[in-house]
PDB file of N, CA and C in Angstrom:
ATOM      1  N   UNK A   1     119.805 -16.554  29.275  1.00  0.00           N
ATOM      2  CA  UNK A   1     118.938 -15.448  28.957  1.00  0.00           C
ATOM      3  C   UNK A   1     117.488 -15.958  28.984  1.00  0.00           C
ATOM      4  N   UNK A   2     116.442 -15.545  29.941  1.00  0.00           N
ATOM      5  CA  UNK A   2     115.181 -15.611  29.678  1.00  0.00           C
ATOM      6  C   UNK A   2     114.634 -15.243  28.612  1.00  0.00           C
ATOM      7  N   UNK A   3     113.564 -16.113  28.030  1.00  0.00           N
ATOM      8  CA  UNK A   3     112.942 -16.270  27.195  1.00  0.00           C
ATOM      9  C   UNK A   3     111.328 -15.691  27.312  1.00  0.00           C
ATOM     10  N   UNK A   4     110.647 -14.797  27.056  1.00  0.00           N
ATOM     11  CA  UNK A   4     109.530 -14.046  27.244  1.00  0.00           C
ATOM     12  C   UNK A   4     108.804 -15.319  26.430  1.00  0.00           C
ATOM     13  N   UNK A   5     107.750 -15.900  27.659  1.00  0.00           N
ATOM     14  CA  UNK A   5     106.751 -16.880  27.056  1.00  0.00           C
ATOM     15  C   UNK A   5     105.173 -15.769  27.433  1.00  0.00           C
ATOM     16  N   UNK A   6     104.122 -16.637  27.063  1.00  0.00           N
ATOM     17  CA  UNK A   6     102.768 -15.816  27.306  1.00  0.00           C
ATOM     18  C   UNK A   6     102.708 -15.810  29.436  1.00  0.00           C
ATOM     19  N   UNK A   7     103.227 -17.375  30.017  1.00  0.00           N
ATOM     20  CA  UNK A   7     103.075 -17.353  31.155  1.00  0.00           C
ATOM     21  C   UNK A   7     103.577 -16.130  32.201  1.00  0.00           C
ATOM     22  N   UNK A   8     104.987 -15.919  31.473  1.00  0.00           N
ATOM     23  CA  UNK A   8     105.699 -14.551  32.170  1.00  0.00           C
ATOM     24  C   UNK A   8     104.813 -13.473  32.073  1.00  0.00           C
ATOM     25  N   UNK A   9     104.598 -12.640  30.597  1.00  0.00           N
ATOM     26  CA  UNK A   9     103.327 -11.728  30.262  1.00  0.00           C
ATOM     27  C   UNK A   9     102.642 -11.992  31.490  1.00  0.00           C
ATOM     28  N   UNK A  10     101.728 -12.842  31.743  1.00  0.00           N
ATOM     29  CA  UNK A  10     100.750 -13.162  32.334  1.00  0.00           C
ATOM     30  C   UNK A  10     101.183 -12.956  33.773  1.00  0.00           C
ATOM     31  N   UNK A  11     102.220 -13.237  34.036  1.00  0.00           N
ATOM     32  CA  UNK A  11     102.923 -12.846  35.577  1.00  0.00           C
ATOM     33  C   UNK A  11     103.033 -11.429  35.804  1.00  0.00           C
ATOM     34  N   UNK A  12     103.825 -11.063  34.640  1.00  0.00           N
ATOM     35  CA  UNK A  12     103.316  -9.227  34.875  1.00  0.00           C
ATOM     36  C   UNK A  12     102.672  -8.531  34.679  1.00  0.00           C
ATOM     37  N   UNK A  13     101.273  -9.244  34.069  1.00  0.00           N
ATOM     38  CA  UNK A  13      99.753  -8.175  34.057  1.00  0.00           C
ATOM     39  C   UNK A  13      99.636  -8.515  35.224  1.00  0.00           C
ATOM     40  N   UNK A  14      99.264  -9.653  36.074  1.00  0.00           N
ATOM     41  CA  UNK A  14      99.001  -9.906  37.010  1.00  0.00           C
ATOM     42  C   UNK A  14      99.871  -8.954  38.140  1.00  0.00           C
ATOM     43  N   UNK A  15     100.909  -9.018  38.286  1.00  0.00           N
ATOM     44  CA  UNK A  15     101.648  -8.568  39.434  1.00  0.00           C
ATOM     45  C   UNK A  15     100.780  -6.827  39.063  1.00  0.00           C
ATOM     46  N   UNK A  16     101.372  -6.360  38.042  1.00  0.00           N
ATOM     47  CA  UNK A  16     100.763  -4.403  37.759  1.00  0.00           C
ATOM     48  C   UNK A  16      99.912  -4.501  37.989  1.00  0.00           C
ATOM     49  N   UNK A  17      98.819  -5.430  38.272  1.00  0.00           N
ATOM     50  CA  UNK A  17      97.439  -5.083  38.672  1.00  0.00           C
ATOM     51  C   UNK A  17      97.492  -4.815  39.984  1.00  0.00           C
ATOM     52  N   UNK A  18      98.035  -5.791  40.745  1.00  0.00           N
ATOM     53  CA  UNK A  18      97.797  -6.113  41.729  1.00  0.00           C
ATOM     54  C   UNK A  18      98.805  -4.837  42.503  1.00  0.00           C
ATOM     55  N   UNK A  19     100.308  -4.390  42.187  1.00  0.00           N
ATOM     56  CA  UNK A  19     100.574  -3.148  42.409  1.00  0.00           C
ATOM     57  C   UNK A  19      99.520  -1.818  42.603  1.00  0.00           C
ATOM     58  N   UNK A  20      98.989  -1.590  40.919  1.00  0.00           N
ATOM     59  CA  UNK A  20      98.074  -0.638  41.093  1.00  0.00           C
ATOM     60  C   UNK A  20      96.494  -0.777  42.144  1.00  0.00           C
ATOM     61  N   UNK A  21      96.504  -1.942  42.059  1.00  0.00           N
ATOM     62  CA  UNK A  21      95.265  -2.051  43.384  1.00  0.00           C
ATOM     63  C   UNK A  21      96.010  -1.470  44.831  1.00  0.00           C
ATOM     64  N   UNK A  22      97.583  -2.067  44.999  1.00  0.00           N
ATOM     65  CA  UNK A  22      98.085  -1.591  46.438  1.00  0.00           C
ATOM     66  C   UNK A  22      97.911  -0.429  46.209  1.00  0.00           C
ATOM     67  N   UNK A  23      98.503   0.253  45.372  1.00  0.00           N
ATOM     68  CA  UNK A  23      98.496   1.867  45.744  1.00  0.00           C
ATOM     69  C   UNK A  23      97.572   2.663  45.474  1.00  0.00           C
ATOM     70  N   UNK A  24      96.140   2.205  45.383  1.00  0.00           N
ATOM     71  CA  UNK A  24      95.056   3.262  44.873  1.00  0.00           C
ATOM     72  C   UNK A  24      94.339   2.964  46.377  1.00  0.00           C
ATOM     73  N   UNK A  25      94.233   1.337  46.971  1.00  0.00           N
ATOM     74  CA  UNK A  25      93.705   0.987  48.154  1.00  0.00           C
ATOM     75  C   UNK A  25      94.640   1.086  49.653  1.00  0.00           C
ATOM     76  N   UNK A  26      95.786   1.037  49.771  1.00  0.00           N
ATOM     77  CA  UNK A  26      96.334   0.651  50.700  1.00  0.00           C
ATOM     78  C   UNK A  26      96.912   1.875  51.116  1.00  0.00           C
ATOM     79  N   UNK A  27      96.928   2.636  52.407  1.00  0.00           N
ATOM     80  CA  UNK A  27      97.597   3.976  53.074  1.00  0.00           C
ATOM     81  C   UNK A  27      99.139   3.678  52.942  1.00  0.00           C
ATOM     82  N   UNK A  28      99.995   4.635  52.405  1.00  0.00           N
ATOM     83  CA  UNK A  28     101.064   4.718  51.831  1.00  0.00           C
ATOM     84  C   UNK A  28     101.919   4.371  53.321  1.00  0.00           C
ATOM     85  N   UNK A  29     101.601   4.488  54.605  1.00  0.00           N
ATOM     86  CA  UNK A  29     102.868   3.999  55.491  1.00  0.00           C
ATOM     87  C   UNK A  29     102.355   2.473  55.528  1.00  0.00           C
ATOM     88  N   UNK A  30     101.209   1.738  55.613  1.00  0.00           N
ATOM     89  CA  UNK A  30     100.664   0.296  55.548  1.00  0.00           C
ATOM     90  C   UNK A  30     101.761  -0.267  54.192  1.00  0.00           C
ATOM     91  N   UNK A  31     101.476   0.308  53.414  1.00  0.00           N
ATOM     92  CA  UNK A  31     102.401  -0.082  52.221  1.00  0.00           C
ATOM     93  C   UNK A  31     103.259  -1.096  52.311  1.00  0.00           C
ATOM     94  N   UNK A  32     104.645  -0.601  53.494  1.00  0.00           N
ATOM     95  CA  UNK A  32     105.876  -0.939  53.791  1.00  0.00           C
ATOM     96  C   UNK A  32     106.018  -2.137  54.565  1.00  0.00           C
ATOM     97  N   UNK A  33     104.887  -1.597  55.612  1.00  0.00           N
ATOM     98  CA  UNK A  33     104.419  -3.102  56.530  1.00  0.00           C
ATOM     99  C   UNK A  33     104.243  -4.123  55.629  1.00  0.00           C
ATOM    100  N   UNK A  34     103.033  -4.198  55.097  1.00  0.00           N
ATOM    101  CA  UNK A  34     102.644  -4.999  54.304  1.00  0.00           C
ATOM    102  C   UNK A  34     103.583  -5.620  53.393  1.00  0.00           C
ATOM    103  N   UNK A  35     104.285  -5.088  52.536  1.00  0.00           N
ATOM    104  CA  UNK A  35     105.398  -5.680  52.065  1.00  0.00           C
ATOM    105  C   UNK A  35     106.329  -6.292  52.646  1.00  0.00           C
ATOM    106  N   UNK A  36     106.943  -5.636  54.110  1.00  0.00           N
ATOM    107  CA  UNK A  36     107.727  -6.498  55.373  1.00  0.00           C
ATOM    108  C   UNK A  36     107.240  -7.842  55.792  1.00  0.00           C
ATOM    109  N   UNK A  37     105.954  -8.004  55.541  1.00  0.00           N
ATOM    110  CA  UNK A  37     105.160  -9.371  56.546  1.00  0.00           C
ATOM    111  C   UNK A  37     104.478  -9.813  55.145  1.00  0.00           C
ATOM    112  N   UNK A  38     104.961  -9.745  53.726  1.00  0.00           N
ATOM    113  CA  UNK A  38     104.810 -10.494  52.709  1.00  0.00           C
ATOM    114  C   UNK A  38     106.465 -11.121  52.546  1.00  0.00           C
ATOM    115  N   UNK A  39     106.881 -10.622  52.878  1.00  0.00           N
ATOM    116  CA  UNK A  39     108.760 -10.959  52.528  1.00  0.00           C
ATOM    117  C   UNK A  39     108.721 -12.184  53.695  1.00  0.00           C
ATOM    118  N   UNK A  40     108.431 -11.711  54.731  1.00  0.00           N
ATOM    119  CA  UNK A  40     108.679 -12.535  56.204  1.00  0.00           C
ATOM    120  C   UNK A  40     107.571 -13.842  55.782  1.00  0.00           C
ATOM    121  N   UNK A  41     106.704 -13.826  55.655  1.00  0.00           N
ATOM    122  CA  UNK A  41     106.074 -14.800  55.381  1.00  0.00           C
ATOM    123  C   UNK A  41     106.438 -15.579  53.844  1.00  0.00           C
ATOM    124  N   UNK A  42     107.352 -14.900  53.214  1.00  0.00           N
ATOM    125  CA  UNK A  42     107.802 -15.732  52.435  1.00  0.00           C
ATOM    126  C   UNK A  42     109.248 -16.486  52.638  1.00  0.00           C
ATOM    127  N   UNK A  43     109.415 -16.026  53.614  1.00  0.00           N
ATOM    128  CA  UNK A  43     110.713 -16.672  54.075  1.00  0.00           C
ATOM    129  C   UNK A  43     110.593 -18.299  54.999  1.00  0.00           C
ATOM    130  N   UNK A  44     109.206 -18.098  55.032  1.00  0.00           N
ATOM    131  CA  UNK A  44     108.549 -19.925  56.099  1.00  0.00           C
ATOM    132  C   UNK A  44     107.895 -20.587  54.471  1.00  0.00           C
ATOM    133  N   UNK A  45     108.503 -19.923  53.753  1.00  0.00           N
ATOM    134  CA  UNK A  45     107.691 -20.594  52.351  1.00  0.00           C
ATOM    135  C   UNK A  45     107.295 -22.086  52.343  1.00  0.00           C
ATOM    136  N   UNK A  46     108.189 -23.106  53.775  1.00  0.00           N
ATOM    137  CA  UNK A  46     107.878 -24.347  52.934  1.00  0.00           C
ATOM    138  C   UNK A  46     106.644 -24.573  54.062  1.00  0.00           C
ATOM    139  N   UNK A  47     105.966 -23.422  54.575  1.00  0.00           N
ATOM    140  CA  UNK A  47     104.416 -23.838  54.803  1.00  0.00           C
ATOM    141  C   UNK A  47     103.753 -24.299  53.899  1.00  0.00           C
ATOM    142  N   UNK A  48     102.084 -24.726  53.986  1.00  0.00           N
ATOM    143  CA  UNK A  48     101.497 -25.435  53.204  1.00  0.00           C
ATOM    144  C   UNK A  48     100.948 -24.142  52.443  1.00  0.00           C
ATOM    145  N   UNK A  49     100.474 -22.655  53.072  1.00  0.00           N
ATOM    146  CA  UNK A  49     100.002 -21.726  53.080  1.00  0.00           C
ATOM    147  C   UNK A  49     100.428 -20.647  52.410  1.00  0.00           C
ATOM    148  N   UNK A  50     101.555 -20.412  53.134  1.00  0.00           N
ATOM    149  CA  UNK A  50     102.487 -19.036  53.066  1.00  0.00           C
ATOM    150  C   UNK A  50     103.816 -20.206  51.789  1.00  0.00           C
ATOM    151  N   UNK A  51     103.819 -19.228  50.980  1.00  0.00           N
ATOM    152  CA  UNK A  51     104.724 -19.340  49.886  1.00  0.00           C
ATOM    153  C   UNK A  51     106.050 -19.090  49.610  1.00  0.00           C
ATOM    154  N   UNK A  52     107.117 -18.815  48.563  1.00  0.00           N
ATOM    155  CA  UNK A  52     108.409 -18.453  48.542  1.00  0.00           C
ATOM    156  C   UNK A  52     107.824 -17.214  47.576  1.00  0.00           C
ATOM    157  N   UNK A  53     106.968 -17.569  46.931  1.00  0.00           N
ATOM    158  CA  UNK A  53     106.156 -16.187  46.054  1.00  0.00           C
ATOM    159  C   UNK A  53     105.566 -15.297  46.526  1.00  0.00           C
ATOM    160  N   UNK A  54     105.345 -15.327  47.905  1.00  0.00           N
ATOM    161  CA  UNK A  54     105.390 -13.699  48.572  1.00  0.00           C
ATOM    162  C   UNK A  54     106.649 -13.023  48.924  1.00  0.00           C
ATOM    163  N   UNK A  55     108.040 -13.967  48.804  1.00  0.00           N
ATOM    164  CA  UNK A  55     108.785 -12.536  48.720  1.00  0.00           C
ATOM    165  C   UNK A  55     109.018 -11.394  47.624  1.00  0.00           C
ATOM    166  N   UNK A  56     109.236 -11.787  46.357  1.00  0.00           N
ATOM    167  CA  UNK A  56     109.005 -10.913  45.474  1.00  0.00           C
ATOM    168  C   UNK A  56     107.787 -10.092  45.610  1.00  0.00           C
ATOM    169  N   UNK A  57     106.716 -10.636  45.661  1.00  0.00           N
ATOM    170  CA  UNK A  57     105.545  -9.543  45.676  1.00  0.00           C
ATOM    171  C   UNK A  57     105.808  -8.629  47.007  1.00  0.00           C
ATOM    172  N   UNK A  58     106.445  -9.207  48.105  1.00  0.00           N
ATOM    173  CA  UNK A  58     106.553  -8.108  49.320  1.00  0.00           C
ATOM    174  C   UNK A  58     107.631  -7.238  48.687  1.00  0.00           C
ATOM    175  N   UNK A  59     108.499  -7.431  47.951  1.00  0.00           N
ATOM    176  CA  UNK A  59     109.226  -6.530  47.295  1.00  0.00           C
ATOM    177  C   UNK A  59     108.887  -5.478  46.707  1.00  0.00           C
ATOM    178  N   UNK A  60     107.930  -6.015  45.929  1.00  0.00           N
ATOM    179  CA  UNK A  60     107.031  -4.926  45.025  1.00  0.00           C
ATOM    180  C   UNK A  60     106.486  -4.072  45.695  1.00  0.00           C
ATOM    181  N   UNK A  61     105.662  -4.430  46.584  1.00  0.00           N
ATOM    182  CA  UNK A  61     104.797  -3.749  47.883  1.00  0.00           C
ATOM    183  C   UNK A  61     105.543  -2.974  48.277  1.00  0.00           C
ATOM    184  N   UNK A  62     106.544  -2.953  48.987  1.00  0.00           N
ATOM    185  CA  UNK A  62     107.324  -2.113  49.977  1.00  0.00           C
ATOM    186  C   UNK A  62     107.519  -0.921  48.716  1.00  0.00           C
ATOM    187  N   UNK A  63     108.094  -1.642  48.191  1.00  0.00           N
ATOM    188  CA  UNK A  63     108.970  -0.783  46.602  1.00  0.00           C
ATOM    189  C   UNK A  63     108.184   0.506  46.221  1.00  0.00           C
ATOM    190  N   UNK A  64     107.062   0.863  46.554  1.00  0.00           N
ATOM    191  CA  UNK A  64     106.102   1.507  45.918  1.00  0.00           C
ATOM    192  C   UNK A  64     106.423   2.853  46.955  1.00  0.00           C
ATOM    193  N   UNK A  65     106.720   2.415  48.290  1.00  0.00           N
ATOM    194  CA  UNK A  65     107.066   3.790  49.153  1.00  0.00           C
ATOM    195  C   UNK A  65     108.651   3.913  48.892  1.00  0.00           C
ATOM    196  N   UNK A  66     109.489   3.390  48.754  1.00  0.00           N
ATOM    197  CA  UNK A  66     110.878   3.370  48.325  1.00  0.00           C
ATOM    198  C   UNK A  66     110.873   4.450  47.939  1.00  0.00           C
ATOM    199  N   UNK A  67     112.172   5.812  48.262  1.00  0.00           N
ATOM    200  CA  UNK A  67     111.771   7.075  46.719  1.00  0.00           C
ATOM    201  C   UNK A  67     113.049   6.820  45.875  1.00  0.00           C
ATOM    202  N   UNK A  68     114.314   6.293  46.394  1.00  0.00           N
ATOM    203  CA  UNK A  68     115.193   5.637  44.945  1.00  0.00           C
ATOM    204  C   UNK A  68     114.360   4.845  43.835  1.00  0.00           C
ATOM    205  N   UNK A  69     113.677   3.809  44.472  1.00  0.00           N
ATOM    206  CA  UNK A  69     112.737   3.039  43.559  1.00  0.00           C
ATOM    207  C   UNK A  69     111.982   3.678  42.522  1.00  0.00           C
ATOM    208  N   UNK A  70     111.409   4.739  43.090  1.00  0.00           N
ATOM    209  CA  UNK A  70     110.433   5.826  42.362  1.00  0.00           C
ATOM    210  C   UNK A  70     111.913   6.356  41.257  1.00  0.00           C
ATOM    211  N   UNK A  71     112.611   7.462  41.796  1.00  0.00           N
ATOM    212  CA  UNK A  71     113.413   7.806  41.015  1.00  0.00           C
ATOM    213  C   UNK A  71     114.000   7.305  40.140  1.00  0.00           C
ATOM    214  N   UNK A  72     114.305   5.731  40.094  1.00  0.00           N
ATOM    215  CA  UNK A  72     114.806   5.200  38.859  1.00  0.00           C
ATOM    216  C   UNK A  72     114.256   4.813  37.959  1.00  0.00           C
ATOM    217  N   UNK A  73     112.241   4.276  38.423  1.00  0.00           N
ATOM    218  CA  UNK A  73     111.907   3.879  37.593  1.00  0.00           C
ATOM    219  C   UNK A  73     111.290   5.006  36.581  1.00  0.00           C
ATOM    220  N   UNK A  74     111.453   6.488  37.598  1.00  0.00           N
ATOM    221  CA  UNK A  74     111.066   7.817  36.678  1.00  0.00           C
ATOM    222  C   UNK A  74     111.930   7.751  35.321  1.00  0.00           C
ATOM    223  N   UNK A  75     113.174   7.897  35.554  1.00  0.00           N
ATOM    224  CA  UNK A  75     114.757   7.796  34.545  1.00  0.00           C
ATOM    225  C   UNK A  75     114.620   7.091  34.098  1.00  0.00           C
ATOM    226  N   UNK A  76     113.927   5.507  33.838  1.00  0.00           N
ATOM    227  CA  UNK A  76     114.389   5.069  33.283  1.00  0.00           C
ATOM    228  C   UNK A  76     113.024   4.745  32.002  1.00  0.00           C
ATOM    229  N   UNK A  77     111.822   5.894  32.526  1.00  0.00           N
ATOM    230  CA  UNK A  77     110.867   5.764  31.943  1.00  0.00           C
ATOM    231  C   UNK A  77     109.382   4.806  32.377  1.00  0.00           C
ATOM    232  N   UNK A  78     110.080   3.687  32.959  1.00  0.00           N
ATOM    233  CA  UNK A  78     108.578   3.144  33.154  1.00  0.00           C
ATOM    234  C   UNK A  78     107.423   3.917  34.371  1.00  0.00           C
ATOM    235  N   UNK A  79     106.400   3.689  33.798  1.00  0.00           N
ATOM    236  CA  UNK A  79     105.211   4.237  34.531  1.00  0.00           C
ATOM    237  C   UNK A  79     104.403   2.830  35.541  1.00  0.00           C
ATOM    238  N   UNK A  80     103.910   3.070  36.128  1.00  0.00           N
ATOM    239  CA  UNK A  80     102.698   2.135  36.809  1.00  0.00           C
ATOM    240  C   UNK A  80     102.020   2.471  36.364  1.00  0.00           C
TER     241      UNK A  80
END
């Protein structure tokens, strides 16, 4: 069972920010791309550059045009 330290917190202000910046700045079909070629580029993670920590965030990215995604996180209450 994970243990909620301040670093995690700090991983998910960071990530919701950076969500709510995609979707106030970024055109909702770019969205998906963008999340596709954050996943893909996290898949060469052992570049010096490109990371294994852009696949989750391309997750997030894409996730935002998803409408199951939307719908569950409606049900289940959380907001962005």
């Amino acid at each position: 069972m994970p243990q909620d330290t301040s670093a995690h917190h700090a991983f998910k202000a960071r990530l919701h920010r950076f969500r709510a910046w995609t979707r106030a700045h970024v055109p909702r079909g770019l969205r998906l791309a963008l999340g596709v070629v954050l996943i893909l580029g996290g898949l060469v993670g052992f570049l010096p550059v490109l990371g294994f920590w852009m696949i989750p965030l391309g997750v997030a990215v894409a996730a935002l045009d998803v409408r199951l995604y939307r719908r569950w996180r409606r049900r289940n209450g959380r907001r962005d």
